[in-house]
PDB file of N, CA and C in Angstrom:
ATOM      1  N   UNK A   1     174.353 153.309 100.376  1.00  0.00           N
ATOM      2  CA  UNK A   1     174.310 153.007 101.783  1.00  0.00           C
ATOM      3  C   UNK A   1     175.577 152.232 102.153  1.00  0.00           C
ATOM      4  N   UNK A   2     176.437 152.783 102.940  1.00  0.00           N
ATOM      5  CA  UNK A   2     177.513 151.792 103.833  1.00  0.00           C
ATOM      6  C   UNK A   2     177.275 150.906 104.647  1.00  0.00           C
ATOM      7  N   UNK A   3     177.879 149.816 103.981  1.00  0.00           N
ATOM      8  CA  UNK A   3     177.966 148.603 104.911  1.00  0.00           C
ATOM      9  C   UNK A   3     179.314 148.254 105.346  1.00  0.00           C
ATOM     10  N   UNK A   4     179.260 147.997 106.714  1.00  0.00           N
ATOM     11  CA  UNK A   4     180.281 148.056 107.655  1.00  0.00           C
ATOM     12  C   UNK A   4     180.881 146.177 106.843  1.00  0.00           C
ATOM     13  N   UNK A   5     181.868 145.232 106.533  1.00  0.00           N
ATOM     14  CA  UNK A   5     182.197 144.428 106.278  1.00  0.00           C
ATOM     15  C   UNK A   5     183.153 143.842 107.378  1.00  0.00           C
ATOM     16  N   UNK A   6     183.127 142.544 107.830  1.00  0.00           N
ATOM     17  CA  UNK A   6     184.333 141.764 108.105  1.00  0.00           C
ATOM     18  C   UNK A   6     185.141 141.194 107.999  1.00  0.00           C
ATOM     19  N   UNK A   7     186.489 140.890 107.615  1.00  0.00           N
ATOM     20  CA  UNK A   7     187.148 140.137 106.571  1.00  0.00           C
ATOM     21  C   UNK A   7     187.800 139.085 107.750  1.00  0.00           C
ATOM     22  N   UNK A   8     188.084 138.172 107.768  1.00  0.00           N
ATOM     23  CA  UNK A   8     189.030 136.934 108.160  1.00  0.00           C
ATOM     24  C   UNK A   8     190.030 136.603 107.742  1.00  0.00           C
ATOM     25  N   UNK A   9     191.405 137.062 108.091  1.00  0.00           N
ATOM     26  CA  UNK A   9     192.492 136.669 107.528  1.00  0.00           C
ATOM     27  C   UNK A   9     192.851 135.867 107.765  1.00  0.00           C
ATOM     28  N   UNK A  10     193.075 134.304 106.857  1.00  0.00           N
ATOM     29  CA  UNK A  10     194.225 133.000 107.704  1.00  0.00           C
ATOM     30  C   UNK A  10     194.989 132.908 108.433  1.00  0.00           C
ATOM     31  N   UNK A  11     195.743 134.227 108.822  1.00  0.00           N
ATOM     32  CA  UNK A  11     196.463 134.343 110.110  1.00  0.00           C
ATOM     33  C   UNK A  11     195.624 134.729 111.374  1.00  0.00           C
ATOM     34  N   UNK A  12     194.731 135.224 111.310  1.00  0.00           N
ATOM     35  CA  UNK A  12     193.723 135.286 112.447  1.00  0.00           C
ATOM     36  C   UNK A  12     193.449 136.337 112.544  1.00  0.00           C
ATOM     37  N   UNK A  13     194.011 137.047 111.938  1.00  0.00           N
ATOM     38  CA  UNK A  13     193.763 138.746 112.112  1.00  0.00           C
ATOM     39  C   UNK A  13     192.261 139.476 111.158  1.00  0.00           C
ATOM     40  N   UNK A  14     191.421 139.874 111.914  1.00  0.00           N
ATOM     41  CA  UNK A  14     190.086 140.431 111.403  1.00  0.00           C
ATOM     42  C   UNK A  14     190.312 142.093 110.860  1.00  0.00           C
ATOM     43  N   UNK A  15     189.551 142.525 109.833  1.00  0.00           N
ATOM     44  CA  UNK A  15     189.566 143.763 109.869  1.00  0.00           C
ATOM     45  C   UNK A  15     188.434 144.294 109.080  1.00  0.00           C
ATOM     46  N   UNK A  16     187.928 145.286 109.739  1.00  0.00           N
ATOM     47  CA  UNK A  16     186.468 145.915 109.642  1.00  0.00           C
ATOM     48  C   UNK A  16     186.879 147.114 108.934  1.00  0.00           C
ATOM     49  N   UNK A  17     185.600 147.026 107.481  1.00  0.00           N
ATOM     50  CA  UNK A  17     185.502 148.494 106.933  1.00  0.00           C
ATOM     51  C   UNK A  17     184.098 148.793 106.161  1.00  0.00           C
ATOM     52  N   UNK A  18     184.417 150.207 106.278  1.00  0.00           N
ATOM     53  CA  UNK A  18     182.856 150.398 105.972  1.00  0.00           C
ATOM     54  C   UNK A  18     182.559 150.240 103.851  1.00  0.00           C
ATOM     55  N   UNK A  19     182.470 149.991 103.470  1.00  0.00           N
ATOM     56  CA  UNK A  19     182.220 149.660 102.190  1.00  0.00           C
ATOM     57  C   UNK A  19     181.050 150.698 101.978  1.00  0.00           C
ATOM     58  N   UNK A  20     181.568 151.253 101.112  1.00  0.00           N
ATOM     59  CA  UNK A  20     180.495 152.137 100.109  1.00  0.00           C
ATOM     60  C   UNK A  20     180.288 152.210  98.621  1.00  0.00           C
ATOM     61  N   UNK A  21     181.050 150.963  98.052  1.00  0.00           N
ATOM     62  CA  UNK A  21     181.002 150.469  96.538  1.00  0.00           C
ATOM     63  C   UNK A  21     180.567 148.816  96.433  1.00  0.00           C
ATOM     64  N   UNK A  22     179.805 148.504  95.868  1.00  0.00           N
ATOM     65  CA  UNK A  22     179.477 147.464  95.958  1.00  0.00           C
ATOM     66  C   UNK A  22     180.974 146.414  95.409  1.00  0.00           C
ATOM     67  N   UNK A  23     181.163 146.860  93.851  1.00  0.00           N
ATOM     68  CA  UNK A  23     182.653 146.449  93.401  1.00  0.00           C
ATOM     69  C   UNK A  23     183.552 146.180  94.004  1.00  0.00           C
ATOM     70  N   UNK A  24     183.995 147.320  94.895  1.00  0.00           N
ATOM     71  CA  UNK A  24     185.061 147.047  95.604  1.00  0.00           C
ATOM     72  C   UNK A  24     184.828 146.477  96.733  1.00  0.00           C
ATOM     73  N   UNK A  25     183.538 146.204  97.405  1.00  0.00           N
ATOM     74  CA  UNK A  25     183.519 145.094  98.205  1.00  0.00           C
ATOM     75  C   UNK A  25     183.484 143.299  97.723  1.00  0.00           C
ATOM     76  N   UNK A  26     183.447 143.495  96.167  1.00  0.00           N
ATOM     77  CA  UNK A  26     183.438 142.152  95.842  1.00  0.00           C
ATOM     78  C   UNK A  26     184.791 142.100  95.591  1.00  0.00           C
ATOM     79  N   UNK A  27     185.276 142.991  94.941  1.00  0.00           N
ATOM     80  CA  UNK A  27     187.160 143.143  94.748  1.00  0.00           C
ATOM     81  C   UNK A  27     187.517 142.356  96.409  1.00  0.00           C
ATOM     82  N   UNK A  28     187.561 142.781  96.923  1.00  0.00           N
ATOM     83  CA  UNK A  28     188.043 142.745  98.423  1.00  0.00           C
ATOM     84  C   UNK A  28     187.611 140.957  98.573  1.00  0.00           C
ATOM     85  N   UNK A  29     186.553 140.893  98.370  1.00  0.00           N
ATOM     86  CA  UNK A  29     185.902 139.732  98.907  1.00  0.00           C
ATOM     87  C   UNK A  29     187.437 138.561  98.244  1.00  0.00           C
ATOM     88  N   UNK A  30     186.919 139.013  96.702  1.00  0.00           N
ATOM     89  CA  UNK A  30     187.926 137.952  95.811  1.00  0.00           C
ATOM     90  C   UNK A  30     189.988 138.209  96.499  1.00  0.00           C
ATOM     91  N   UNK A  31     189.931 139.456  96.724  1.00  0.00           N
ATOM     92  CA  UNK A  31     191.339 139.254  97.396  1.00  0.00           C
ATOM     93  C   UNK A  31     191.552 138.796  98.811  1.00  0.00           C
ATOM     94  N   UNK A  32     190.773 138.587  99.750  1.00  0.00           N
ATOM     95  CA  UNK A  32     191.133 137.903 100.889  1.00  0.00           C
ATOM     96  C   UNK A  32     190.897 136.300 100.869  1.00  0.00           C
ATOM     97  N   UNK A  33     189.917 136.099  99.773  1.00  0.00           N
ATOM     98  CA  UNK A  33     189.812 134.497  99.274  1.00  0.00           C
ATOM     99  C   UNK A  33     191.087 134.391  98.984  1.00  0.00           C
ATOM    100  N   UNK A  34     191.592 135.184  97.620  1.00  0.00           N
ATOM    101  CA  UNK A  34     192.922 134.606  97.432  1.00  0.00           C
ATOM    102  C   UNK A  34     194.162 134.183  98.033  1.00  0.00           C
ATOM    103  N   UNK A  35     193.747 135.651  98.830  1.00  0.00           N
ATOM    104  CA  UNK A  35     195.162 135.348  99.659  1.00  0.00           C
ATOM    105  C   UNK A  35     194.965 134.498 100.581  1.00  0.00           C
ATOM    106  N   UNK A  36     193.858 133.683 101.094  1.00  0.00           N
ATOM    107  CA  UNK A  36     193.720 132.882 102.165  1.00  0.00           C
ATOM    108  C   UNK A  36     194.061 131.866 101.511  1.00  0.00           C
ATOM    109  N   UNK A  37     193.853 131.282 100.209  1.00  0.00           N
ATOM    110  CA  UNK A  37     194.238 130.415  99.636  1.00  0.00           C
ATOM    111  C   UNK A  37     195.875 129.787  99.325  1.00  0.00           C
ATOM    112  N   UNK A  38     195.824 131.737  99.421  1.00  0.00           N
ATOM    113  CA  UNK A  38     197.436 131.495  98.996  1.00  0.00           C
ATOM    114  C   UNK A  38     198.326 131.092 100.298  1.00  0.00           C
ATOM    115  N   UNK A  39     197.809 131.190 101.284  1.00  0.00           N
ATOM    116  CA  UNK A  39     198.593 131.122 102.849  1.00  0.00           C
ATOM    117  C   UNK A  39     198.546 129.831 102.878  1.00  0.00           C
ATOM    118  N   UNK A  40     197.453 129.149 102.366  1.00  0.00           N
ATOM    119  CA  UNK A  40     197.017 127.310 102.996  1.00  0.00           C
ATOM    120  C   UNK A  40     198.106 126.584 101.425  1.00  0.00           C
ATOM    121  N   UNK A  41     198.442 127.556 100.801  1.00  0.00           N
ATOM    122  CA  UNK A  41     199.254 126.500  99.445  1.00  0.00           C
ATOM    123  C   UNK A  41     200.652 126.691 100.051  1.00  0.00           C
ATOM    124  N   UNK A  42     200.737 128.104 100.940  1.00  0.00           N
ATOM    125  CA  UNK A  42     202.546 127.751 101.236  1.00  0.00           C
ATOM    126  C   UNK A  42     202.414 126.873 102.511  1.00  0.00           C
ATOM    127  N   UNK A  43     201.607 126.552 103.164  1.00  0.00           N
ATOM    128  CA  UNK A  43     201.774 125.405 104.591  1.00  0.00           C
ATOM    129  C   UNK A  43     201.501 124.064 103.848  1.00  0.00           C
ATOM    130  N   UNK A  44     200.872 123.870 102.675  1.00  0.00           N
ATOM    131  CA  UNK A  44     200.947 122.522 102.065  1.00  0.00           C
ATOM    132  C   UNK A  44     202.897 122.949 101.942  1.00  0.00           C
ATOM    133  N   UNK A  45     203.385 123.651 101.135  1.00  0.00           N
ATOM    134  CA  UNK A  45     204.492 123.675 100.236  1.00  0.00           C
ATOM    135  C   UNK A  45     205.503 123.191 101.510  1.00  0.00           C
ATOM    136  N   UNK A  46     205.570 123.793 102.648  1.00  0.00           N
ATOM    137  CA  UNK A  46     206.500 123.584 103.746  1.00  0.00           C
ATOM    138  C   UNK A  46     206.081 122.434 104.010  1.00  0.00           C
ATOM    139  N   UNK A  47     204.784 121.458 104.409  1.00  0.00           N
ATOM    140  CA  UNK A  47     204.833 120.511 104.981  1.00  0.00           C
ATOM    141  C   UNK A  47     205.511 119.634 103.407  1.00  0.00           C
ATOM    142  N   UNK A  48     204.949 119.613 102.590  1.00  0.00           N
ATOM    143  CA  UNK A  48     205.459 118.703 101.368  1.00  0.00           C
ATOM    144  C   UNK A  48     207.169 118.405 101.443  1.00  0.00           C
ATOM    145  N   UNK A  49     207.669 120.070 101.820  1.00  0.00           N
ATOM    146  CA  UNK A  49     208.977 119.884 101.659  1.00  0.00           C
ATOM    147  C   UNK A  49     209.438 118.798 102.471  1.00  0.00           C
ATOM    148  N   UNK A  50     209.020 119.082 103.762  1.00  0.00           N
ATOM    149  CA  UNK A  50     209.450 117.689 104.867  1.00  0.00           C
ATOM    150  C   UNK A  50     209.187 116.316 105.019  1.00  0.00           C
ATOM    151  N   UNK A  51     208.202 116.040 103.761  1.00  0.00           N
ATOM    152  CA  UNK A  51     207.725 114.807 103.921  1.00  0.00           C
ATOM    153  C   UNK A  51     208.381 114.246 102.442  1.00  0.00           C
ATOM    154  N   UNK A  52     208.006 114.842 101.049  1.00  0.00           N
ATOM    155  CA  UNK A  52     208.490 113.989 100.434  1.00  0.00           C
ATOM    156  C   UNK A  52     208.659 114.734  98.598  1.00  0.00           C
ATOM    157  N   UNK A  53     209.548 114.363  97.899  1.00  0.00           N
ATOM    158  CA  UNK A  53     209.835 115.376  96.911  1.00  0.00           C
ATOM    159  C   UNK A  53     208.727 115.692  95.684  1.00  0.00           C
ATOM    160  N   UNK A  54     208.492 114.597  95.349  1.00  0.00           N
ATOM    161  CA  UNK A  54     207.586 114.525  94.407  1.00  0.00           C
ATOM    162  C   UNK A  54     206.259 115.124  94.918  1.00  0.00           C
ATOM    163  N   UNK A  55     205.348 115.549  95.730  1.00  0.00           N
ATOM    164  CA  UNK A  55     204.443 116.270  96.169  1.00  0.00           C
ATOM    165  C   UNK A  55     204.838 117.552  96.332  1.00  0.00           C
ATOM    166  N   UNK A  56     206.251 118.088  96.684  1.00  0.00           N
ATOM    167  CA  UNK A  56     206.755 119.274  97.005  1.00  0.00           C
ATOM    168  C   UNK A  56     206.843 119.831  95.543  1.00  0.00           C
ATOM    169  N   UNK A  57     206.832 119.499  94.277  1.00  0.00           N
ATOM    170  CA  UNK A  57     207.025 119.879  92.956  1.00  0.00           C
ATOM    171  C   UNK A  57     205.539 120.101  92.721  1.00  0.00           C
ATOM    172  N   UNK A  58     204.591 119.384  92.920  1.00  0.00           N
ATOM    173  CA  UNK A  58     203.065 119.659  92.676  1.00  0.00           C
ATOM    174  C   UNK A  58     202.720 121.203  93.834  1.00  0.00           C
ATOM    175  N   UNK A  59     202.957 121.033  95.172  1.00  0.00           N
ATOM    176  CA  UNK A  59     202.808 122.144  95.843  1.00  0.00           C
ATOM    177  C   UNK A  59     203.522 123.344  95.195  1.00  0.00           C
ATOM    178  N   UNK A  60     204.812 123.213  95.162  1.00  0.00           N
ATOM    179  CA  UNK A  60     205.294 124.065  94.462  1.00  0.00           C
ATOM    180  C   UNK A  60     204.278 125.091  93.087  1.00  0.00           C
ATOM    181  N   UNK A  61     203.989 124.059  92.815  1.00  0.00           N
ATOM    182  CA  UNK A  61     203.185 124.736  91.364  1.00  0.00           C
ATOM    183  C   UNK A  61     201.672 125.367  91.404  1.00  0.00           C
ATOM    184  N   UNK A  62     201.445 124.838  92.512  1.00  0.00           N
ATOM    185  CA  UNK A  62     200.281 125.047  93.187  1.00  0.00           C
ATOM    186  C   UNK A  62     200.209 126.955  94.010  1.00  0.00           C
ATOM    187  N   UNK A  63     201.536 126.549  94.586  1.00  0.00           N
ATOM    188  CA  UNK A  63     201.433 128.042  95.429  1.00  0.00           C
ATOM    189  C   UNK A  63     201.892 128.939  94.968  1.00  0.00           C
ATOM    190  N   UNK A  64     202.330 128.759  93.662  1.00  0.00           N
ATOM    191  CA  UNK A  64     203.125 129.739  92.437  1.00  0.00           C
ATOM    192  C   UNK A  64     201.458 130.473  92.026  1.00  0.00           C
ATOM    193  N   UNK A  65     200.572 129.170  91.848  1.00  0.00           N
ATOM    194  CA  UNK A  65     199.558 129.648  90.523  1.00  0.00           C
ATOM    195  C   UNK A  65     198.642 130.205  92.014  1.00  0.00           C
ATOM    196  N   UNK A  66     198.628 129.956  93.008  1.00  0.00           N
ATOM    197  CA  UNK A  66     197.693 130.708  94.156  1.00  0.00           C
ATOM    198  C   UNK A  66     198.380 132.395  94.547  1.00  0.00           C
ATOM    199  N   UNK A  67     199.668 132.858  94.029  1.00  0.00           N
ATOM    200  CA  UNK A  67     200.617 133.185  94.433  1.00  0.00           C
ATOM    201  C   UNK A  67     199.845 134.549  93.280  1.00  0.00           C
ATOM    202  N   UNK A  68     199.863 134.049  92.051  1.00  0.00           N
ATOM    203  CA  UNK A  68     199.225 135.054  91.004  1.00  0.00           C
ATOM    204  C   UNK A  68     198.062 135.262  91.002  1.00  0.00           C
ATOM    205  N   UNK A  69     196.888 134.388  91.645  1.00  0.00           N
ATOM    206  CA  UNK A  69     195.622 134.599  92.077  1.00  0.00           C
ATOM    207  C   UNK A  69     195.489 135.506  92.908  1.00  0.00           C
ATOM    208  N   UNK A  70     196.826 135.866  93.864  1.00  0.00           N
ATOM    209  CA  UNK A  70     196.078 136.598  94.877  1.00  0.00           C
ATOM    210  C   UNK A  70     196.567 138.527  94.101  1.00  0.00           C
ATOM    211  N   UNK A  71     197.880 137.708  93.215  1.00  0.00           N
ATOM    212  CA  UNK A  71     198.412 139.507  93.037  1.00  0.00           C
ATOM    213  C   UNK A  71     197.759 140.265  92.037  1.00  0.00           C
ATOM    214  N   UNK A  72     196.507 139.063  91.028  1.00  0.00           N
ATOM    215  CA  UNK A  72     195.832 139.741  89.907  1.00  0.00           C
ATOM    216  C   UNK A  72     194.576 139.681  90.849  1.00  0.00           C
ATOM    217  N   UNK A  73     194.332 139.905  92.017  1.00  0.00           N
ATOM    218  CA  UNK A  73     193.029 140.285  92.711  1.00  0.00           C
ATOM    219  C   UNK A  73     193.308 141.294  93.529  1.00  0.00           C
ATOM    220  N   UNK A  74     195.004 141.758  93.870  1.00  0.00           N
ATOM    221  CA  UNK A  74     195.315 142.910  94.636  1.00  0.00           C
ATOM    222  C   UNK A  74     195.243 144.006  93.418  1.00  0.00           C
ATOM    223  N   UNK A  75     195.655 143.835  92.033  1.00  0.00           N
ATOM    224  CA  UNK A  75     195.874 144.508  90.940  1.00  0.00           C
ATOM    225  C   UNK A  75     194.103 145.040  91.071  1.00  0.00           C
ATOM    226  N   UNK A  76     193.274 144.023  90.774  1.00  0.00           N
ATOM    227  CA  UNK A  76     191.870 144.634  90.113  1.00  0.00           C
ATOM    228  C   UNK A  76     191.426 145.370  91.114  1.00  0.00           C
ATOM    229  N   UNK A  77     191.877 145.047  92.675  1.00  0.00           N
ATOM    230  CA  UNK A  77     191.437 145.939  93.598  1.00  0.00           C
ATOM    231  C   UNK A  77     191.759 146.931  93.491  1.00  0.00           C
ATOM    232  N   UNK A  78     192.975 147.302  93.347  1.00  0.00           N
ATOM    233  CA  UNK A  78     193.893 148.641  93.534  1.00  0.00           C
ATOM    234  C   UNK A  78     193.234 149.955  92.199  1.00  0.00           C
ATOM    235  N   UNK A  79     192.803 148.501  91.095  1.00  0.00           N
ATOM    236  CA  UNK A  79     192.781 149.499  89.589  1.00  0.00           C
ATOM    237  C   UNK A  79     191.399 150.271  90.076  1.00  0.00           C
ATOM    238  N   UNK A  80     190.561 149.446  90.502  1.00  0.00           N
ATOM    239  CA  UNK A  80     189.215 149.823  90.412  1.00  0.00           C
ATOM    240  C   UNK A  80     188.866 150.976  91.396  1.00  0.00           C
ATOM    241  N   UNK A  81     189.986 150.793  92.855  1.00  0.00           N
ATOM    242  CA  UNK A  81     189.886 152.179  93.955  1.00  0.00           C
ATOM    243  C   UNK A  81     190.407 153.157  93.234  1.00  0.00           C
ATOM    244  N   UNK A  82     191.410 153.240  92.113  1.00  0.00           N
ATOM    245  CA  UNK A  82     191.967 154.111  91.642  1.00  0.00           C
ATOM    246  C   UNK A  82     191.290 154.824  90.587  1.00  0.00           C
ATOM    247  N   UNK A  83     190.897 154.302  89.849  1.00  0.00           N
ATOM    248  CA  UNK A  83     189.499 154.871  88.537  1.00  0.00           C
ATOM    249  C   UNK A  83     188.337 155.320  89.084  1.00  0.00           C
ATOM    250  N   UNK A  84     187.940 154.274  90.280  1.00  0.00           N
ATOM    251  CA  UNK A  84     186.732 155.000  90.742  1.00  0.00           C
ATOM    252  C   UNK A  84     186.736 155.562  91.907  1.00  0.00           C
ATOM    253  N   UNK A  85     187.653 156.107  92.715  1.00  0.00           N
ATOM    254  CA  UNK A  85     188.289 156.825  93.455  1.00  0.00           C
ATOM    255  C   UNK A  85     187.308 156.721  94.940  1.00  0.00           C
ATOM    256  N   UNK A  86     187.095 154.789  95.369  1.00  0.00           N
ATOM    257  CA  UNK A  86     186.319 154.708  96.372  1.00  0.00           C
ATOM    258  C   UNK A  86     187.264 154.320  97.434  1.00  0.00           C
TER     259      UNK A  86
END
């Protein structure tokens, strides 16, 4: 059974799809977490830069490791539409 989904992007932008794999709606789920995560570690990284150095080296490291969270959750997405051809 398809379920229609809503996603929330940190930039504000919504986008609706109909899901007909359960997987790849959890794939999905885990890649818009990430990448939302990853959007709020580069606005720490820019504000850090302007305020002060030693926090900008912790952000830094921060939006590196949010940075690979989001591209090994675009990877498992991509592998899993591709093998299971949803």
């Amino acid at each position: 059974m398809p379920l229609l989904k809503t996603y929330n992007f940190g930039s504000g932008a919504f986008v609706k799809r109909l899901m007909f794999c359960e997987e790849k709606g959890r794939l999905l789920d885990a890649y818009v977490t990430a990448t939302d995560r990853q959007l709020k570690a580069v606005k720490s990284l820019s504000d850090a830069a302007k305020d002060n150095r030693p926090a900008f080296g912790e952000a830094l490291a921060h939006a590196e490791h949010t940075r690979q969270d989001a591209e090994e959750a675009r990877l498992a997405l991509h592998l899993h539409s591709k093998t299971h051809a949803c």
